[in-house]
N, C-alpha and C. Protein backbone atom coordinates (compact mmCIF):
# COMPACT_ATOMS: atom_id res chain seq x y z
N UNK A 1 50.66 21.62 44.85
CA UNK A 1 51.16 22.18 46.08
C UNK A 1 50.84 21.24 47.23
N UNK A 2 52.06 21.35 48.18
CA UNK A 2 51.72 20.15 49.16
C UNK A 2 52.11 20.83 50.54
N UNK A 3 51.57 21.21 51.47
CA UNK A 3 51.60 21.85 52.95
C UNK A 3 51.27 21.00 53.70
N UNK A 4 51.89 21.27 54.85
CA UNK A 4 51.82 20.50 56.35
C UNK A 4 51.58 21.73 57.24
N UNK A 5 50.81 21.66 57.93
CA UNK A 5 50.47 22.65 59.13
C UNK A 5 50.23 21.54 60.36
N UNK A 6 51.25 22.01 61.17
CA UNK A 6 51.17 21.01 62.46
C UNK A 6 51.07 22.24 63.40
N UNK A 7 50.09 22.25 64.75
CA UNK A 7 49.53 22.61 65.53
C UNK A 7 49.24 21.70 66.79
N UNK A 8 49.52 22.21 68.27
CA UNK A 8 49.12 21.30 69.23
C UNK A 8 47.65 21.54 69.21
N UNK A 9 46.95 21.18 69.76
CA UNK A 9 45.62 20.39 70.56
C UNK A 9 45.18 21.85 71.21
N UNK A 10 46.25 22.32 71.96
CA UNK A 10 45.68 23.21 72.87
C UNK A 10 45.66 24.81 72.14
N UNK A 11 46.31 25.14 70.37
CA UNK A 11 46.16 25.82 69.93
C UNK A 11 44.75 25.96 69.10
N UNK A 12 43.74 24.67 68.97
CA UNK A 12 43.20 24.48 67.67
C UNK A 12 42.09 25.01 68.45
N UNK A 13 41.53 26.15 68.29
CA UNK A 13 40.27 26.56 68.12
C UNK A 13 39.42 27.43 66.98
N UNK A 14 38.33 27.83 66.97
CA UNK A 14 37.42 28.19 66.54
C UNK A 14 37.91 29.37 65.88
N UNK A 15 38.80 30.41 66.81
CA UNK A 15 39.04 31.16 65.71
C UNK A 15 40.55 30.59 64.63
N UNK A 16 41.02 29.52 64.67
CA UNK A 16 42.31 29.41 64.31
C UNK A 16 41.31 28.33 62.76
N UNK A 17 40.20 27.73 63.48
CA UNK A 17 40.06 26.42 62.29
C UNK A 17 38.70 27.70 61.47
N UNK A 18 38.30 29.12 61.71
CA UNK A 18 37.79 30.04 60.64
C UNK A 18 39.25 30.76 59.41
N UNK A 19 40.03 30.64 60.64
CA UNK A 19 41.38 31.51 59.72
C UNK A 19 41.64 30.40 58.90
N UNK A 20 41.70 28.66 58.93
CA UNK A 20 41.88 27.87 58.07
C UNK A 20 41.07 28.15 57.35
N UNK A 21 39.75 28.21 57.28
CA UNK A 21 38.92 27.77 56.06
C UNK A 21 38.93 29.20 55.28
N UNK A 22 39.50 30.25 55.39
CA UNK A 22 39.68 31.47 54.62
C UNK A 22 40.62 31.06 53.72
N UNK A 23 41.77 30.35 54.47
CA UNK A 23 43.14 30.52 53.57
C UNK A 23 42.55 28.35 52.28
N UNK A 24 41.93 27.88 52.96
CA UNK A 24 41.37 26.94 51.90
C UNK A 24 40.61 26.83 51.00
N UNK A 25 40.14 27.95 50.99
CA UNK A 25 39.00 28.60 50.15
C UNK A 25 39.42 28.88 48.42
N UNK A 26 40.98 29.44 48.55
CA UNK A 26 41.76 29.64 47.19
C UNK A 26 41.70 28.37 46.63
N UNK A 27 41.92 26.95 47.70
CA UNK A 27 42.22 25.97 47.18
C UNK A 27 41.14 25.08 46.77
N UNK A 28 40.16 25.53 45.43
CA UNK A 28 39.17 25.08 45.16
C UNK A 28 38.93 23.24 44.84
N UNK A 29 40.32 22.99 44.33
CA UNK A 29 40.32 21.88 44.06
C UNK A 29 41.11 21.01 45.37
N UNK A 30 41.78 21.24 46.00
CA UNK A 30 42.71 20.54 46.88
C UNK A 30 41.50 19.42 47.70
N UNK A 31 42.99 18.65 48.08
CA UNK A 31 42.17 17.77 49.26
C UNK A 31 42.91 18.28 50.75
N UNK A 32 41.93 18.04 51.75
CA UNK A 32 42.43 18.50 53.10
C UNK A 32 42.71 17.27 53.90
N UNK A 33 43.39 16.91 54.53
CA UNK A 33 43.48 15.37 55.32
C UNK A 33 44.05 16.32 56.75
N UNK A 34 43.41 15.69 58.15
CA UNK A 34 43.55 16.23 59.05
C UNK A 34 43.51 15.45 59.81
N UNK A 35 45.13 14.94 60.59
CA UNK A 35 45.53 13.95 61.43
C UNK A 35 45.61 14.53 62.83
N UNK A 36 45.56 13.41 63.75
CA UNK A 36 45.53 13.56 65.08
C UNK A 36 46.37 12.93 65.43
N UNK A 37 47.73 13.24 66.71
CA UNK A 37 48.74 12.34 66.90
C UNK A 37 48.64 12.73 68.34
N UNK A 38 48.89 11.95 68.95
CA UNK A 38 48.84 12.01 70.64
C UNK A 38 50.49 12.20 70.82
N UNK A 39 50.98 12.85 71.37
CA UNK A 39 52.81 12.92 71.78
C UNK A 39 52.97 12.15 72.81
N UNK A 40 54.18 11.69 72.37
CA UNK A 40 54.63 10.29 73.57
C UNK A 40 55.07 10.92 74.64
N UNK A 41 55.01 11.15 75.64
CA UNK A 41 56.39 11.09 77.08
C UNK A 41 57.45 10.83 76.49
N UNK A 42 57.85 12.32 77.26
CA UNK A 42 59.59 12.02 77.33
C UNK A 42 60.24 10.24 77.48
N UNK A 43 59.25 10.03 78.90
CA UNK A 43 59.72 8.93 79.44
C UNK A 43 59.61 7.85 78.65
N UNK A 44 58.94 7.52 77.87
CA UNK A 44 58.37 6.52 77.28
C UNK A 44 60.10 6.07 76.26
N UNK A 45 60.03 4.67 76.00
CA UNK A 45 61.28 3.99 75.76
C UNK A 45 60.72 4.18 74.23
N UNK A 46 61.54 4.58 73.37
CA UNK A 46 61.73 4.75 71.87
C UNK A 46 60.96 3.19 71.65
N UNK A 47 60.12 3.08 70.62
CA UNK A 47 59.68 1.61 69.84
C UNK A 47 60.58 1.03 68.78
N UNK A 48 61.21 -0.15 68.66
CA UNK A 48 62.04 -0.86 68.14
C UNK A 48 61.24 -1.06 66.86
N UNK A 49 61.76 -1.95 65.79
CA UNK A 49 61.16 -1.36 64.22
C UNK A 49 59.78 -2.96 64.56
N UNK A 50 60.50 -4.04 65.15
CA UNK A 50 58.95 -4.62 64.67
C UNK A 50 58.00 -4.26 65.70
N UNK A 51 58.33 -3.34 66.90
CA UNK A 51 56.92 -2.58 67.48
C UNK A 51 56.03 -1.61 66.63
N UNK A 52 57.13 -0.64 65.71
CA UNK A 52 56.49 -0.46 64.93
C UNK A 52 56.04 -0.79 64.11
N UNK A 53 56.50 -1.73 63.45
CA UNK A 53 55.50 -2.81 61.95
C UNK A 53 54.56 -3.18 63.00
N UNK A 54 54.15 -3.72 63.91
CA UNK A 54 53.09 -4.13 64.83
C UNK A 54 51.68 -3.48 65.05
N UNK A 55 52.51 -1.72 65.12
CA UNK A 55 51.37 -0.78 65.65
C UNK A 55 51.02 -0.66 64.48
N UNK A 56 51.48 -0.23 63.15
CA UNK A 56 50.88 0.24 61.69
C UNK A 56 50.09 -1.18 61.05
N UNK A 57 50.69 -2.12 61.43
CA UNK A 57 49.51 -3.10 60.89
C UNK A 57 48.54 -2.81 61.90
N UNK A 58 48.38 -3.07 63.15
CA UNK A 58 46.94 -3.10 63.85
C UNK A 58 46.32 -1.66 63.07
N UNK A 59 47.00 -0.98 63.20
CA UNK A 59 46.30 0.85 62.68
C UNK A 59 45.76 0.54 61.04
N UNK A 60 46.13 -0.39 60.32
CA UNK A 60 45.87 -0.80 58.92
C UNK A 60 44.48 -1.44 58.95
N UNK A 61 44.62 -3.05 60.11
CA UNK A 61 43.68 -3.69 60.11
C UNK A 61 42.43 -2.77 60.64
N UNK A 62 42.43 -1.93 62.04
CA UNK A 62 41.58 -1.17 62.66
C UNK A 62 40.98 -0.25 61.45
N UNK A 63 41.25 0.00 60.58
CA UNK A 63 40.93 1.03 59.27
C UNK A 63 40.67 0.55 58.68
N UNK A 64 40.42 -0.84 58.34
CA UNK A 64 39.81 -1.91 57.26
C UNK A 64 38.74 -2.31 58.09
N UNK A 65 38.18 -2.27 59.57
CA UNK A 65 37.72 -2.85 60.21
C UNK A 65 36.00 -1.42 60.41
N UNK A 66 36.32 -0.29 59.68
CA UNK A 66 36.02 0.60 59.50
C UNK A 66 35.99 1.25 61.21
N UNK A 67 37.21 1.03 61.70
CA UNK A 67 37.30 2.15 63.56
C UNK A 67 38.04 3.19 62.62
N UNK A 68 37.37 3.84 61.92
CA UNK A 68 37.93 5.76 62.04
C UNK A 68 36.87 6.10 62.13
N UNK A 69 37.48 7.67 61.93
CA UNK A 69 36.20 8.63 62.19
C UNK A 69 36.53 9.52 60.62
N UNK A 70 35.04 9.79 59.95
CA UNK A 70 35.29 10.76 58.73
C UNK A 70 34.35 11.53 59.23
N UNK A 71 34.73 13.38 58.79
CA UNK A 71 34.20 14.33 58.70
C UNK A 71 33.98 14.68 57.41
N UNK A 72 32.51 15.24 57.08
CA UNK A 72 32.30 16.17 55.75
C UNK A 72 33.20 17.77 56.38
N UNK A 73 33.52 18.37 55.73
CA UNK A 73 33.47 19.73 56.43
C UNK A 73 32.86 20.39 57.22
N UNK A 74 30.84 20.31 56.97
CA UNK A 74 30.03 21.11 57.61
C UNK A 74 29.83 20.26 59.37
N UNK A 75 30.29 19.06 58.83
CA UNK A 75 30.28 17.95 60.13
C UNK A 75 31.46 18.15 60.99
N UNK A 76 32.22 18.66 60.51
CA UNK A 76 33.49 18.81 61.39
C UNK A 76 33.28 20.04 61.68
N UNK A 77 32.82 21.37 61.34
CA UNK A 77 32.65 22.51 61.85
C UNK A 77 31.92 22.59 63.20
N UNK A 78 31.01 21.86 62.78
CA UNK A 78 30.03 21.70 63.83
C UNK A 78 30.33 21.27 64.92
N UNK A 79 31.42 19.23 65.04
CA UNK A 79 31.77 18.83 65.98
C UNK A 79 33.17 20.11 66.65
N UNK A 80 33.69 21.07 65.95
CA UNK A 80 34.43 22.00 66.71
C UNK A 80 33.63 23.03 67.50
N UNK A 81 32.65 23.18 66.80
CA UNK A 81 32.05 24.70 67.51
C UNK A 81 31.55 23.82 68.87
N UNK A 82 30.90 22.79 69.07
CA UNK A 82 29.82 22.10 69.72
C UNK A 82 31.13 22.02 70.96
N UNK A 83 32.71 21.22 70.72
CA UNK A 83 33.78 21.17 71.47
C UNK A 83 34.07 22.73 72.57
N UNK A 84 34.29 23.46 71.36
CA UNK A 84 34.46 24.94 71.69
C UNK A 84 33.38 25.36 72.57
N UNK A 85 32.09 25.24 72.71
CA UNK A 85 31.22 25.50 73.48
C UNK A 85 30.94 24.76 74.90
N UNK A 86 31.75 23.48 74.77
CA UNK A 86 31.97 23.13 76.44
C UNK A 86 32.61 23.48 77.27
């Protein structure tokens, strides 16, 4: 089974990421991957294809370069509640 749940920024709280971990709970074996995308401006001029080959290599190299961020679960609960509490 393969789901996409897309949500803005300004929906994702504390009680929405407890109602997630109820309904992930069935999914004993699954993997969870949980992306962040910033939305462009209207205004902003569409990117031509080698701007995009440009940005996904830097985003390739930056990820080989180890600039992400990984959460365990109990680590990401935490960095939400800790968010939620400012």
């Amino acid at each position: 089974m393969n789901a996409l749940i897309k949500i803005s920024a300004k929906e994702f709280n504390a009680e929405l990421f407890k109602n997630l971990q109820e309904i992930f709970k069935r999914f004993q074996n699954a993997e969870l991957t949980i992306s962040l995308h910033e939305k462009r401006r209207t205004t902003e001029v569409s990117e031509d294809k080698s701007e995009y080959e440009k940005r996904l290599l830097n985003s390739v190299k930056e990820m080989e370069e180890g600039k992400y961020v990984e959460f365990t679960m109990d680590s990401l609960k935490k960095y939400v509640d800790d968010l939620v509490k400012q």
